[in-house]
N, C-alpha and C. Protein backbone atom coordinates (compact mmCIF):
# COMPACT_ATOMS: atom_id res chain seq x y z
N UNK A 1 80.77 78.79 136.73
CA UNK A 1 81.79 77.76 136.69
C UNK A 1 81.11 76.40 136.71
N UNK A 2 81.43 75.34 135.93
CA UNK A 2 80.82 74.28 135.65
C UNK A 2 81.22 72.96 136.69
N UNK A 3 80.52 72.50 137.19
CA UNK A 3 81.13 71.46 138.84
C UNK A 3 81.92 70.23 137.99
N UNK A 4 83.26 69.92 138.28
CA UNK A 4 83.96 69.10 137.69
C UNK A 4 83.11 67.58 137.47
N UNK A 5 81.89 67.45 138.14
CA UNK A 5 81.01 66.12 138.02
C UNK A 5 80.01 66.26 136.71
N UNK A 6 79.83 67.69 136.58
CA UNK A 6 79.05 67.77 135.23
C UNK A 6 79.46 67.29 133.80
N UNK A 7 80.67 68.09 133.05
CA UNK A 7 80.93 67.35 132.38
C UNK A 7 82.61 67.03 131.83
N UNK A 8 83.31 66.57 130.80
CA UNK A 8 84.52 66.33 130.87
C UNK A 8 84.90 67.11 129.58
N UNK A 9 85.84 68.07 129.98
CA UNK A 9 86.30 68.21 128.28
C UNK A 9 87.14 67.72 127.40
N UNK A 10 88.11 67.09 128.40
CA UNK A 10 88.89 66.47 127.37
C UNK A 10 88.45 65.10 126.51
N UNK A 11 86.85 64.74 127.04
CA UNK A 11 86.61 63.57 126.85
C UNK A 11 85.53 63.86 125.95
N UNK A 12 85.49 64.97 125.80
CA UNK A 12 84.46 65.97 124.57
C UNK A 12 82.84 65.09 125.14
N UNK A 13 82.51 64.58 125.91
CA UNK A 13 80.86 64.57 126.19
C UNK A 13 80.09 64.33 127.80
N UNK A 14 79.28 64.82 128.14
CA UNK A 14 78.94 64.21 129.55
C UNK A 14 79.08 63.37 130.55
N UNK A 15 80.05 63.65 131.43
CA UNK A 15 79.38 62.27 132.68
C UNK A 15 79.68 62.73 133.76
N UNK A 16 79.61 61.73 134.92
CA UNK A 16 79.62 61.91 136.09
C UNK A 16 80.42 62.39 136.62
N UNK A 17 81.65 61.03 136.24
CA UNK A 17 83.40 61.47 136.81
C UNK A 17 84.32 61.39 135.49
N UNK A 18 83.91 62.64 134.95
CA UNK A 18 84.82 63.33 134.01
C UNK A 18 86.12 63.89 134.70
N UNK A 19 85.86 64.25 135.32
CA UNK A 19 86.41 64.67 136.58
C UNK A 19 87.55 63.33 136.70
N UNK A 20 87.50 62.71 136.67
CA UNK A 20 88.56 61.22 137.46
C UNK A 20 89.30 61.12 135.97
N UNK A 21 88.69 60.97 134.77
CA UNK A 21 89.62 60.83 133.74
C UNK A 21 90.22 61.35 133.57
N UNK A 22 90.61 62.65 133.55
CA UNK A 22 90.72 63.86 133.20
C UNK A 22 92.28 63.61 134.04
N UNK A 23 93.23 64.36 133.67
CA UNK A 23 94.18 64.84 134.46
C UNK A 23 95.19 63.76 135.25
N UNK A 24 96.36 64.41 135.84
CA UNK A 24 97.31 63.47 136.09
C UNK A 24 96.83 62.14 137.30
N UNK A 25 95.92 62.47 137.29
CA UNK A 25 95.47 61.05 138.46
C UNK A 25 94.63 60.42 138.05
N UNK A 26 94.55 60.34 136.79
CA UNK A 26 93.90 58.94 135.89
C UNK A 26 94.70 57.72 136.25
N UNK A 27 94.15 56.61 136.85
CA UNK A 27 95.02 55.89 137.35
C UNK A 27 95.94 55.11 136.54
N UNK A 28 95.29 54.87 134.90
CA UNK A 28 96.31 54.69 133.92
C UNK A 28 97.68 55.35 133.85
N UNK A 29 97.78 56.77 134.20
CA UNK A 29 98.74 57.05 133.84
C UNK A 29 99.67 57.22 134.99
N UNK A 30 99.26 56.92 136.11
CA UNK A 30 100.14 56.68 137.23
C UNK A 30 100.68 56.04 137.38
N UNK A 31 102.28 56.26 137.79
CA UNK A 31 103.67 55.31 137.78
C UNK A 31 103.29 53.96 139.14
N UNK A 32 102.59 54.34 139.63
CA UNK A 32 102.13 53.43 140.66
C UNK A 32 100.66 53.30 141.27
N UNK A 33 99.72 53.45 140.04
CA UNK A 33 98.28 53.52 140.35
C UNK A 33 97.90 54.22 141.51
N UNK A 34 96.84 53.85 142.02
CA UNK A 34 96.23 54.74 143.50
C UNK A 34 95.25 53.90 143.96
N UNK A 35 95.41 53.76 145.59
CA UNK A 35 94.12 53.54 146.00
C UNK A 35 93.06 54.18 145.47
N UNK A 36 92.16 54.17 146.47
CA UNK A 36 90.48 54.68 146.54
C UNK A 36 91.03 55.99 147.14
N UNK A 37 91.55 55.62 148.39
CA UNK A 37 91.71 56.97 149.32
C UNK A 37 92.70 57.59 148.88
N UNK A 38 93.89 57.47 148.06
CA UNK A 38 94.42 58.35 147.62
C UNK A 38 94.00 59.64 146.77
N UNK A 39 93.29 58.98 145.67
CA UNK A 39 92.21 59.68 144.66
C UNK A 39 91.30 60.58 145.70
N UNK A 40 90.73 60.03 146.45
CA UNK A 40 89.91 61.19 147.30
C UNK A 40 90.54 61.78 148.06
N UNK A 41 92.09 61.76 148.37
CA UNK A 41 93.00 62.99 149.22
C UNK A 41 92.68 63.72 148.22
N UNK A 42 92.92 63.78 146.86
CA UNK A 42 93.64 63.79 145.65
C UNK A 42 92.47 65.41 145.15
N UNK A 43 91.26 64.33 144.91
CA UNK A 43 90.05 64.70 144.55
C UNK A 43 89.03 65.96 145.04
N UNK A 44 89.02 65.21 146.28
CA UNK A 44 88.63 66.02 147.40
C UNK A 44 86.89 65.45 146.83
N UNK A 45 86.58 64.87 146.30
CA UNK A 45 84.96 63.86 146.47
C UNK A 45 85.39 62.34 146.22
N UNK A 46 84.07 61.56 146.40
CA UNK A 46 83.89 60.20 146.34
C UNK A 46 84.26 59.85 145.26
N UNK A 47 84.93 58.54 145.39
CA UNK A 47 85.44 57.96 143.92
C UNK A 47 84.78 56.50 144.03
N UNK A 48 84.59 56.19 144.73
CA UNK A 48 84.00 54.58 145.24
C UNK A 48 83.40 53.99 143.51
N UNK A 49 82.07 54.76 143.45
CA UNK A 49 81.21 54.50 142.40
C UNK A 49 81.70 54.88 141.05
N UNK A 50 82.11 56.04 140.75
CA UNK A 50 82.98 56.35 139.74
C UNK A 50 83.90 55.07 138.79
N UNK A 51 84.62 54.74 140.14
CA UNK A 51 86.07 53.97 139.81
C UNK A 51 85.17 52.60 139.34
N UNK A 52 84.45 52.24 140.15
CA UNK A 52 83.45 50.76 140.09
C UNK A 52 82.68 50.94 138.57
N UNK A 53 82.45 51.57 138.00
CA UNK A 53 81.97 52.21 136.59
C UNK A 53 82.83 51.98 135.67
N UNK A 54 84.00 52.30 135.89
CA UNK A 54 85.01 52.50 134.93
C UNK A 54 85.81 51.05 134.87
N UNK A 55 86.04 49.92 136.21
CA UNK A 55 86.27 48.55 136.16
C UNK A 55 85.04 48.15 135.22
N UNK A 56 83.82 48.16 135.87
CA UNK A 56 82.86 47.60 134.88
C UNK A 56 83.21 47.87 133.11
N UNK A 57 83.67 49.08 133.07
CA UNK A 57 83.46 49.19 131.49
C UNK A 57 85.26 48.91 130.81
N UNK A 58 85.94 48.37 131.48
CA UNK A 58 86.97 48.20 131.65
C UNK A 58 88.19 48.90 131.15
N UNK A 59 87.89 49.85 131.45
CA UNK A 59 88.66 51.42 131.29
C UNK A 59 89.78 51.39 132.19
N UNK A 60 90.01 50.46 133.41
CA UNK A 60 91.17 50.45 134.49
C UNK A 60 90.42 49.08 135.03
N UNK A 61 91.38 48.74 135.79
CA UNK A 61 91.52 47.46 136.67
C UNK A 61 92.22 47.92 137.86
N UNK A 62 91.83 46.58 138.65
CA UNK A 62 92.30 46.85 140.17
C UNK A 62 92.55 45.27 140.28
N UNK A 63 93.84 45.75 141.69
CA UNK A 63 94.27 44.50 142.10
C UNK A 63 94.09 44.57 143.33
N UNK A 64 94.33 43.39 144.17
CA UNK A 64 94.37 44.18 146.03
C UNK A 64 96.01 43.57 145.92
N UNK A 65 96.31 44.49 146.83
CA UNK A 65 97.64 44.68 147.43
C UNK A 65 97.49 45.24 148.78
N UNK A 66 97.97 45.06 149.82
CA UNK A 66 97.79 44.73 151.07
C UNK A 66 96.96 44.92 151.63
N UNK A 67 95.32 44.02 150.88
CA UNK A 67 94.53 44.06 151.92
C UNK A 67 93.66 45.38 151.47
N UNK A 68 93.79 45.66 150.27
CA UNK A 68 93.01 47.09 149.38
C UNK A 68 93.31 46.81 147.77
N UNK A 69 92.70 47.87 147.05
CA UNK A 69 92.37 47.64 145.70
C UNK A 69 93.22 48.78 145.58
N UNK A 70 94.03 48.63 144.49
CA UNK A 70 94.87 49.30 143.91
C UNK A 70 94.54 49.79 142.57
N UNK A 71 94.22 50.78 141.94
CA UNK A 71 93.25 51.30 140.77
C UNK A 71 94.93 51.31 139.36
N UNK A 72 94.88 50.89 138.60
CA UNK A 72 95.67 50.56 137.70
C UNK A 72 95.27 50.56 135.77
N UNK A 73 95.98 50.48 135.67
CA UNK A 73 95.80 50.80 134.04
C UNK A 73 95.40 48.91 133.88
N UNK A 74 94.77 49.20 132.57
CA UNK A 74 94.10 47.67 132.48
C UNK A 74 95.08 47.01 131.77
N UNK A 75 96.07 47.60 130.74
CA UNK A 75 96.67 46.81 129.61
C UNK A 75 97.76 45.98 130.85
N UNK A 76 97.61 45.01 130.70
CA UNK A 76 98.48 43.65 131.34
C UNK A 76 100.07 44.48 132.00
N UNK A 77 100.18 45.24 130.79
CA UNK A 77 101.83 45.18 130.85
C UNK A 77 102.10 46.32 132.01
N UNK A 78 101.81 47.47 131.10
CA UNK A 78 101.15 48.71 132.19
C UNK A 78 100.96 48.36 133.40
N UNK A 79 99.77 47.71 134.01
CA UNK A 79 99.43 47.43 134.91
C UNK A 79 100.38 46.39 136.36
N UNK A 80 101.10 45.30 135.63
CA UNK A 80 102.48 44.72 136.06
C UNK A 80 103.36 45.92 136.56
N UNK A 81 103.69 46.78 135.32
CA UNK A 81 104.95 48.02 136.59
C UNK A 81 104.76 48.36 137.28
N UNK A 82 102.94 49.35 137.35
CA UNK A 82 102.32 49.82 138.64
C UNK A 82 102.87 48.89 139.75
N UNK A 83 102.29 47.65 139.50
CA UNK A 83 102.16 46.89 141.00
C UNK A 83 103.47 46.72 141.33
N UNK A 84 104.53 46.50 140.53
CA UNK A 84 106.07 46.80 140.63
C UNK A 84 106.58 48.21 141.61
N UNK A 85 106.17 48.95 141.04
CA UNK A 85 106.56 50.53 141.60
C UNK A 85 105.51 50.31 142.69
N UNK A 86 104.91 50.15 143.05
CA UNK A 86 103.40 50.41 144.17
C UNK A 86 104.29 49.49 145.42
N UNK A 87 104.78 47.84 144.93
CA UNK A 87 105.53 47.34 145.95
C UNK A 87 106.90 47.91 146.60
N UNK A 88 107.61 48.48 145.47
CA UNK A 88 109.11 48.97 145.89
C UNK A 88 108.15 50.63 147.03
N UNK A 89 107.22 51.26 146.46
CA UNK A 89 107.42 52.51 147.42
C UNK A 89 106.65 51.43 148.78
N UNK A 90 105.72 50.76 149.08
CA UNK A 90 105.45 50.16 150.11
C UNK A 90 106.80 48.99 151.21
N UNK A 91 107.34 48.95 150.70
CA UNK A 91 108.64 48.11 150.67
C UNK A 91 109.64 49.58 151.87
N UNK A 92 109.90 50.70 150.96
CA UNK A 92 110.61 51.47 150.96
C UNK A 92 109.85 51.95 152.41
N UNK A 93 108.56 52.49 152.30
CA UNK A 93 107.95 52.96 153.35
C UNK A 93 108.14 52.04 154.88
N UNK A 94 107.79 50.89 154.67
CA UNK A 94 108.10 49.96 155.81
C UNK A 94 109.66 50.12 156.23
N UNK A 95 110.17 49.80 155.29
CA UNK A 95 111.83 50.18 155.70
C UNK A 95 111.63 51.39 156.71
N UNK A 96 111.44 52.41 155.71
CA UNK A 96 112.24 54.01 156.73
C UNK A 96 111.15 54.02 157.96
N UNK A 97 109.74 53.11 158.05
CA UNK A 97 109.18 53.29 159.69
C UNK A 97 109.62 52.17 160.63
N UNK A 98 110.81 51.15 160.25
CA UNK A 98 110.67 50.44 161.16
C UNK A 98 111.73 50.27 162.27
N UNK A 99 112.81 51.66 161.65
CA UNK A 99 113.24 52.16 163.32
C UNK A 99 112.55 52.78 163.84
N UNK A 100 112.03 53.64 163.24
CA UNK A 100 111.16 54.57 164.50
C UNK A 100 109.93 53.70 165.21
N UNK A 101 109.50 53.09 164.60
CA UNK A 101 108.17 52.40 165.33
C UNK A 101 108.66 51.44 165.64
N UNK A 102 109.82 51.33 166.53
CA UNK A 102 109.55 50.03 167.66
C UNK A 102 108.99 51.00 168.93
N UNK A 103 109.51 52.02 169.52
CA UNK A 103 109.70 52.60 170.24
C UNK A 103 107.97 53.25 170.38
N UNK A 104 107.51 53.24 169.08
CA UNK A 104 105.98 53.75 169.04
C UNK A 104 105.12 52.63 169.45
N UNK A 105 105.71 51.31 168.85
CA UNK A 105 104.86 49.90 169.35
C UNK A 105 104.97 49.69 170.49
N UNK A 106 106.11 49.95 170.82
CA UNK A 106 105.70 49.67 172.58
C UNK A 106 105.09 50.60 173.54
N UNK A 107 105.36 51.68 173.02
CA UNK A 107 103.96 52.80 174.13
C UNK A 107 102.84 52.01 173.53
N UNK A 108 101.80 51.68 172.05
CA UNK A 108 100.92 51.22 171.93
C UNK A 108 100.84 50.47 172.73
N UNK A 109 101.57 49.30 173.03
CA UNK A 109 101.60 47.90 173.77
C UNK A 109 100.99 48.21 175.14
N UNK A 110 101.96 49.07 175.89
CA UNK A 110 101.47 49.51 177.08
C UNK A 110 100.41 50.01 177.39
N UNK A 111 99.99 50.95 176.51
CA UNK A 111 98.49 51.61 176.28
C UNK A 111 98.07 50.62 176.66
N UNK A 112 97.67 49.59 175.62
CA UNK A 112 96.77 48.71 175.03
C UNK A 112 96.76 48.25 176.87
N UNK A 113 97.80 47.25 177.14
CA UNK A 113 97.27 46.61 178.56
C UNK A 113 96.76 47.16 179.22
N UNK A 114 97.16 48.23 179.46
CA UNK A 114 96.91 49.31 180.60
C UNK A 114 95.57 49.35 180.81
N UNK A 115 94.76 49.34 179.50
CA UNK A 115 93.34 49.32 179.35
C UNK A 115 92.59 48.05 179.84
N UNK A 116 93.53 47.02 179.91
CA UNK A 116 92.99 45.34 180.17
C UNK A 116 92.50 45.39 181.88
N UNK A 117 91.73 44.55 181.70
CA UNK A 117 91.54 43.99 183.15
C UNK A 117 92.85 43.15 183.20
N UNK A 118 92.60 42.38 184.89
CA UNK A 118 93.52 41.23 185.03
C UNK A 118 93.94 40.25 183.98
N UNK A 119 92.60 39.78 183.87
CA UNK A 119 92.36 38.34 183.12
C UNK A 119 93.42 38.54 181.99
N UNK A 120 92.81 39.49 181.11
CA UNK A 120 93.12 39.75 179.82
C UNK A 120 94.42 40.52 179.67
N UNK A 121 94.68 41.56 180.66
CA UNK A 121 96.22 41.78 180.71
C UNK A 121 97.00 40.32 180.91
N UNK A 122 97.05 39.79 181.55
CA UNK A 122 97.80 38.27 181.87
C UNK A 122 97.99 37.71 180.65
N UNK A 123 96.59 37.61 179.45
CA UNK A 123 96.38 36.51 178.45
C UNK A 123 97.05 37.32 177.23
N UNK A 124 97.12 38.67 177.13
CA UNK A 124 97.63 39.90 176.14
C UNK A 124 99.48 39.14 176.63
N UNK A 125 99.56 39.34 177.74
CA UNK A 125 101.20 39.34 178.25
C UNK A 125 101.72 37.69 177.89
N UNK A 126 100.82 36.97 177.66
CA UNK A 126 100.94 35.38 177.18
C UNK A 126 100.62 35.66 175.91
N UNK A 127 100.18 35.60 175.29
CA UNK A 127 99.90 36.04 173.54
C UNK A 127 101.09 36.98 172.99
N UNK A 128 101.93 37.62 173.50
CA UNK A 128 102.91 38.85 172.79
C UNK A 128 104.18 37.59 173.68
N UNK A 129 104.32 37.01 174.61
CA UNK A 129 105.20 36.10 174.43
C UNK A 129 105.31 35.35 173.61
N UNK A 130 103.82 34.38 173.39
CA UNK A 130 104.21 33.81 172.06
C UNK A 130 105.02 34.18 171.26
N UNK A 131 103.79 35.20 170.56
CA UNK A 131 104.07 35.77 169.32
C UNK A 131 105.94 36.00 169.20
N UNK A 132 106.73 36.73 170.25
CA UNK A 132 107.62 37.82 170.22
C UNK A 132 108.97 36.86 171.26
N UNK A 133 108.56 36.07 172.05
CA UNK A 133 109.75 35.29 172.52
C UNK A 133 110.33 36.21 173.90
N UNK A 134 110.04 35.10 175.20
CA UNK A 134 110.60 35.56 176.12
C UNK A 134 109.53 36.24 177.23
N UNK A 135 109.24 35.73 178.22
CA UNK A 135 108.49 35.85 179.15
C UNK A 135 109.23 37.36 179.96
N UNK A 136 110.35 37.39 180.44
CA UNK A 136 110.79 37.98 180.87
C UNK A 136 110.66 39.50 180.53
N UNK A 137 111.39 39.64 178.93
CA UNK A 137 110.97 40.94 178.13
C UNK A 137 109.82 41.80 178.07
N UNK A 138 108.69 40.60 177.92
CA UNK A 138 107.25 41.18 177.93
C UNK A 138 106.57 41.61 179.49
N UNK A 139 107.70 40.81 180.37
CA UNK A 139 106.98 41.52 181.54
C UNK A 139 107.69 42.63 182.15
N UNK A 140 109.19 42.81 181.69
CA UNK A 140 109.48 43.65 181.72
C UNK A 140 108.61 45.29 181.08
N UNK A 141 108.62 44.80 179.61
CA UNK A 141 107.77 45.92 178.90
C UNK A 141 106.43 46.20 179.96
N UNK A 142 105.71 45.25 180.26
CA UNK A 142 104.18 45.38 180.83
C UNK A 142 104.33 45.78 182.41
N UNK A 143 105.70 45.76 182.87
CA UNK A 143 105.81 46.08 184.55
C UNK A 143 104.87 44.95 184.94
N UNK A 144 104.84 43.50 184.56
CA UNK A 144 104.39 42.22 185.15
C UNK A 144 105.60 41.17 185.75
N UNK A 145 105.25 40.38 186.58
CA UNK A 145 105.84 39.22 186.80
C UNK A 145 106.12 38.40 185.89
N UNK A 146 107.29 37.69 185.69
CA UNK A 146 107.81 37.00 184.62
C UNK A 146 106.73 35.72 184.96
N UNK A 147 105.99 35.45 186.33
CA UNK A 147 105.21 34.06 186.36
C UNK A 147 103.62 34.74 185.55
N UNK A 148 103.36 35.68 185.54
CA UNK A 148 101.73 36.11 185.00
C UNK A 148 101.85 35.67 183.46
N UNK A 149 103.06 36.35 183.03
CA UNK A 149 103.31 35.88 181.70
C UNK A 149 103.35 34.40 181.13
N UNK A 150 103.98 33.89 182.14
CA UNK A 150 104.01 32.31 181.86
C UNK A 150 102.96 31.59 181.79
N UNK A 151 101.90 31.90 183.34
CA UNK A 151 100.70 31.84 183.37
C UNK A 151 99.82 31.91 182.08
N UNK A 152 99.26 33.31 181.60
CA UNK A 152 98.99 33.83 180.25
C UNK A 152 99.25 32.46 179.40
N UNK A 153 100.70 32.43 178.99
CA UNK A 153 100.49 31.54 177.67
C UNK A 153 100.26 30.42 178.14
N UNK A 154 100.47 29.72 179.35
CA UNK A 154 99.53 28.48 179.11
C UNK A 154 98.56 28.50 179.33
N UNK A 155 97.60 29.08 179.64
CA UNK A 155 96.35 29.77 179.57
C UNK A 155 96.15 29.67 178.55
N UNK A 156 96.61 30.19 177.50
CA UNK A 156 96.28 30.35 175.84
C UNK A 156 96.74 28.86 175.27
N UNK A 157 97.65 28.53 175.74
CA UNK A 157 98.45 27.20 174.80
C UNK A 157 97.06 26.01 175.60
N UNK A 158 96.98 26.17 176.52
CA UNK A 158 95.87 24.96 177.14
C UNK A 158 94.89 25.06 177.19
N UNK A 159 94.52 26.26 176.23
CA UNK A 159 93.08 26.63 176.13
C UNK A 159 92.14 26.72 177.49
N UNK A 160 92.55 27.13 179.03
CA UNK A 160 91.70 27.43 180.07
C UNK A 160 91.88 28.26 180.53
N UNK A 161 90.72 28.80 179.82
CA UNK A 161 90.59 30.43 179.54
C UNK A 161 88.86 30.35 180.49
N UNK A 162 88.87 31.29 181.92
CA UNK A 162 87.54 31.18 182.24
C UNK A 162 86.97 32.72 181.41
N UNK A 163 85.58 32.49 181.37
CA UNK A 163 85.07 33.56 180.73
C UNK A 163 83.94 33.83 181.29
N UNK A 164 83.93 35.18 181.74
CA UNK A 164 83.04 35.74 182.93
C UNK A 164 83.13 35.75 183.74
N UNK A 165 84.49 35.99 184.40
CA UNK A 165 85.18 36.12 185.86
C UNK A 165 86.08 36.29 185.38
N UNK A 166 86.88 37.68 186.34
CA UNK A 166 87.85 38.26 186.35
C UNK A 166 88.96 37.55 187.20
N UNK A 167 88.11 37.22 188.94
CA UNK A 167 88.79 36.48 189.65
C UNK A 167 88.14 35.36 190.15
N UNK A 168 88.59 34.25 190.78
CA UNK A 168 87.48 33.06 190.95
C UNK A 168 86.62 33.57 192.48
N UNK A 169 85.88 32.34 192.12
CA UNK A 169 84.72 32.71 193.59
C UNK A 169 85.27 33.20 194.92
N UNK A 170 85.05 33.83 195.68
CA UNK A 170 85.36 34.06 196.71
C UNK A 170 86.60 34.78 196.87
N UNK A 171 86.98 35.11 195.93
CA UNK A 171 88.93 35.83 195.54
C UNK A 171 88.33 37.32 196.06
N UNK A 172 89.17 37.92 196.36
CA UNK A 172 89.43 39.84 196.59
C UNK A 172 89.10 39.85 198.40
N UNK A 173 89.08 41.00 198.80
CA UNK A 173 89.39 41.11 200.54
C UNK A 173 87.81 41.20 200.65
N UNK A 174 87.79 40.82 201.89
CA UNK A 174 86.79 40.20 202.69
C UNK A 174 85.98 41.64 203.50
N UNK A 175 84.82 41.83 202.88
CA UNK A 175 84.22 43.22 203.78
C UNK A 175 84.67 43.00 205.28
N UNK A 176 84.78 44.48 205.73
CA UNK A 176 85.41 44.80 206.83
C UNK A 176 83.90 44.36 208.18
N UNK A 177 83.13 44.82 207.78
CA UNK A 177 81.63 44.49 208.18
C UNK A 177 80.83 43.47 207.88
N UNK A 178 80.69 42.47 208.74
CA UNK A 178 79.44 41.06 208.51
C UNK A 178 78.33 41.83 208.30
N UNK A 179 77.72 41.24 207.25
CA UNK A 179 76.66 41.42 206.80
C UNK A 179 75.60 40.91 208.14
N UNK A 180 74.70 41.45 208.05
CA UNK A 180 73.52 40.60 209.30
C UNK A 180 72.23 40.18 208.66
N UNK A 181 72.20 38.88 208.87
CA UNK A 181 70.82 38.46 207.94
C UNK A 181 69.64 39.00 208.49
N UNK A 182 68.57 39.52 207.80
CA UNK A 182 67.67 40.06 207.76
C UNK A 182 66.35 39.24 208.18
């Protein structure tokens, strides 16, 4: 059996990723192109270099769309619907996760502090007020004081932020035992 990297038949001569032209996940002929990582769910090998071959010789084009390259047919027009159809299913996808993931963002949320020291739990619980509105809410969510939160963002809004101390000098309980100088 001949390894799909050897050669291509429908393309009647040798190459690498005969294999990638070949068949319904040529990104030309996809109603909504493909990532990188789609093609390699897809594939099941590397497409990185392949795909970068085939831009060079300008056999397909890529656009980025959120923050990634989207592999697309090159002719102008072609390539316009992809990113058309590529936005409506990304569009569509955000829609149907964004009841369920509030409820997932906020266990993250909690995680996330949970992991913080003081400092930075306080400045996390001032930063997601900003961001999100309402001191109260966020300390509700974080099981904090509605004043840590307040604290936090002006901390952040006044920029005095200490760094390399958790608590100031002399802060936490006092050994039970005097030390005896030596």
């Amino acid at each position: 059996m001949k390894s799909p990297l050897s050669t291509s038949a429908a393309c009647g001569r040798s190459t690498r990723f005969g294999f990638l032209v070949t068949g319904p996940w040529w990104p030309p002929q996809s109603p909504a192109g493909y990532f990188a990582s789609e093609l390699e769910n897809i594939l099941h090998v590397p497409v990185k270099e392949p795909l970068l071959r085939l831009i060079h010789q300008d056999r397909i084009a890529r656009q980025t769309v959120s923050g990634l390259y989207l592999y697309c047919a090159s002719n102008p027009r072609t390539r316009q619907q992809q990113l058309q159809a590529r936005q409506v299913l990304l569009e569509s996808a955000a829609a149907a996760s964004a009841g369920s993931s509030s409820d997932e963002l906020r266990a993250a949320i909690v995680l996330f502090a949970s992991l913080l020291d003081e400092q930075q739990r306080r400045l996390y619980a001032g930063l997601e007020s900003i961001q999100l509105g309402g001191d109260r809410q966020i300390a509700d969510l974080l099981h904090l004081d509605p004043h840590t939160v307040a604290k936090g963002r002006r901390q952040l809004l006044t920029q005095e932020v200490v760094v390399g101390r958790v608590r100031s000098v002399g802060g936490g309980r006092k050994p039970v035992e005097k030390k005896r100088p030596r």
